[in-house]
Protein backbone atom coordinates (compact mmCIF):
# COMPACT_ATOMS: atom_id res chain seq x y z
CA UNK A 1 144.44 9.99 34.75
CA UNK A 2 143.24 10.72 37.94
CA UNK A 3 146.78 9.86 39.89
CA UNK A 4 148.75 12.22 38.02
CA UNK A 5 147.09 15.42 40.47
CA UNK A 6 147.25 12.88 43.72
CA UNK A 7 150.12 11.30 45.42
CA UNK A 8 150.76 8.57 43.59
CA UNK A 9 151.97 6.66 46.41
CA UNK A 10 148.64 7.21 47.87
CA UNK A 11 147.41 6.38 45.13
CA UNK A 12 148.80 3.17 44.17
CA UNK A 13 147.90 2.38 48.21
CA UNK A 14 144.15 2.01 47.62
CA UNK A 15 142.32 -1.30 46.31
CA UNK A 16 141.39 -1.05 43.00
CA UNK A 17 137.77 -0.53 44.23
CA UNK A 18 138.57 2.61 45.84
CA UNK A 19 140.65 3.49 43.00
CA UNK A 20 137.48 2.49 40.29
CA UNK A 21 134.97 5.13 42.46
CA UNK A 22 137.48 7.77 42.90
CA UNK A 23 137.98 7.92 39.08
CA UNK A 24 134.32 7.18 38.07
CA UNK A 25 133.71 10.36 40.35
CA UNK A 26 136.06 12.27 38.79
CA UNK A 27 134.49 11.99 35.33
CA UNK A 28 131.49 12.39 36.69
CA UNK A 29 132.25 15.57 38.33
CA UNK A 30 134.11 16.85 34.79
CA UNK A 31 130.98 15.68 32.89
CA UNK A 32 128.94 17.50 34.58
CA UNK A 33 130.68 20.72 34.88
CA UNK A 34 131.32 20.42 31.53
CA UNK A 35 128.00 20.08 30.60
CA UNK A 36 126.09 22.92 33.19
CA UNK A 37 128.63 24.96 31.26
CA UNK A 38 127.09 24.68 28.21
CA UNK A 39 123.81 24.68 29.31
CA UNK A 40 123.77 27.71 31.31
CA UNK A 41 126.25 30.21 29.01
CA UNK A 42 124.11 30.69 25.86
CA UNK A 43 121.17 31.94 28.08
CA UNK A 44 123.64 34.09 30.20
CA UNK A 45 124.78 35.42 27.03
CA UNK A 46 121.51 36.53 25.89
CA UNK A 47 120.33 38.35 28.89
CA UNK A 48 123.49 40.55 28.87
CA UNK A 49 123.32 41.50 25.55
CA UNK A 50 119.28 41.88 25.64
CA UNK A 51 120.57 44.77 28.76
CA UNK A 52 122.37 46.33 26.08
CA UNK A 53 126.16 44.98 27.01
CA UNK A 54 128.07 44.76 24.16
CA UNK A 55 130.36 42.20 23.27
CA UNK A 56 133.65 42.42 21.94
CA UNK A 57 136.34 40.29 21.19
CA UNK A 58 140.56 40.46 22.43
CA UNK A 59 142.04 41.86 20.15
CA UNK A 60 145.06 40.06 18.75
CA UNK A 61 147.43 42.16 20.76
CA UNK A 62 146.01 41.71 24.14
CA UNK A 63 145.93 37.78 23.55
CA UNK A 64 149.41 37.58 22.45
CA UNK A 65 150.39 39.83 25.49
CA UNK A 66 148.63 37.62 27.91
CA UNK A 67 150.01 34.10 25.89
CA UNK A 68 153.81 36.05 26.57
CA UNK A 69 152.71 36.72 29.96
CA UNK A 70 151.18 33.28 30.79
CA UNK A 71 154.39 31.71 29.41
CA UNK A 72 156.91 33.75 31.23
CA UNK A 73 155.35 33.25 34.12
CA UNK A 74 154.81 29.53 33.71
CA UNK A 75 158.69 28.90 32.70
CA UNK A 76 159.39 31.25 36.14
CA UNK A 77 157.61 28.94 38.20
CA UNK A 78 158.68 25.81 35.95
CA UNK A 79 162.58 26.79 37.10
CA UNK A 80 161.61 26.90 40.99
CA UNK A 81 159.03 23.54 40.72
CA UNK A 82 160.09 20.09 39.44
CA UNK A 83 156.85 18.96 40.04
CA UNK A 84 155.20 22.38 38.34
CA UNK A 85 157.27 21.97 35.59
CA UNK A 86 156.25 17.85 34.50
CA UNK A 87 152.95 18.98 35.08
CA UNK A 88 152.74 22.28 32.55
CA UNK A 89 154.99 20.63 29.96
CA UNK A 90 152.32 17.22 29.84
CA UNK A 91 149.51 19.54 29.54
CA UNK A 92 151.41 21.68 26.81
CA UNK A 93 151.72 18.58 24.85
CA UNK A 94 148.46 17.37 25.46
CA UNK A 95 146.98 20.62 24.30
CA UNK A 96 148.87 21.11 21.64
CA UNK A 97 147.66 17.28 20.04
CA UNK A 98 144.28 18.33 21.04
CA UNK A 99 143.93 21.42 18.84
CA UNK A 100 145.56 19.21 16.16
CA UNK A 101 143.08 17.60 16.31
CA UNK A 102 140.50 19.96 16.78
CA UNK A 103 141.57 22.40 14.26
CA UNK A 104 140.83 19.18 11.73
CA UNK A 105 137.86 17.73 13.41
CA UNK A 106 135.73 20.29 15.12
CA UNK A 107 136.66 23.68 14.04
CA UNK A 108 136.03 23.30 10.24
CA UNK A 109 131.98 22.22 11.41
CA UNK A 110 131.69 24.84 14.37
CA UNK A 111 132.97 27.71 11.89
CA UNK A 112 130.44 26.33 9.11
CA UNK A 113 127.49 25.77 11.86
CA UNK A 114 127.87 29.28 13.11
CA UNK A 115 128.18 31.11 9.54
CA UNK A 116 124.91 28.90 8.68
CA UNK A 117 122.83 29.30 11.41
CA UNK A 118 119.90 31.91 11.38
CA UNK A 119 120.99 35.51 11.86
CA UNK A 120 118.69 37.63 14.34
């Protein structure tokens, strides 16, 4: 939904042509950020560790201390910003369906593909 992070009056304001390319360009532009950052990671990856970096997971402190953080600091600026607030609470929801999902759909495979694949 492209008008939710534009002015919707603005928005609503263009023909439905300029409307169509704005969006289309929008995917676009997500597609292919998403997908250079897939492509260009794994081989990123390998050269640091081939240098001898090694690589370490957060522990589950230091994520649960930065979650707390995050939060705080989102329901700080969610008290001073209407606008903020609609915003963080749509994408909370959002999120939280999406790893519903993804906990059922994509997780069980990725754990199973990366326990399977070829060690070395």
């Amino acid at each position: 939904m492209l008008h939710v992070m534009t002015n919707l009056e603005k928005w609503n304001s263009l023909p439905k042509y300029y409307q169509a390319v704005l969006a289309n360009a929008a995917a676009h532009a997500n597609i292919t950020m998403s997908a250079r950052y897939d492509q260009v990671n794994p081989p990123a990856l390998k050269r640091l560790v081939a240098t001898g970096t090694q690589l370490r997971p957060f522990s589950n402190e230091i994520m649960e201390a930065s979650l707390k953080a995050t939060n705080e600091l989102w329901a700080e600026i969610s008290a001073k910003n209407a606008n903020f607030k609609k915003v963080i609470e749509a994408m909370q929801a959002y999120r939280n369906d999406q790893y519903l999902w993804w906990q059922v759909a994509e997780f069980t495979n990725d754990n199973f593909m990366i326990r399977s694949r070829p060690k070395g």
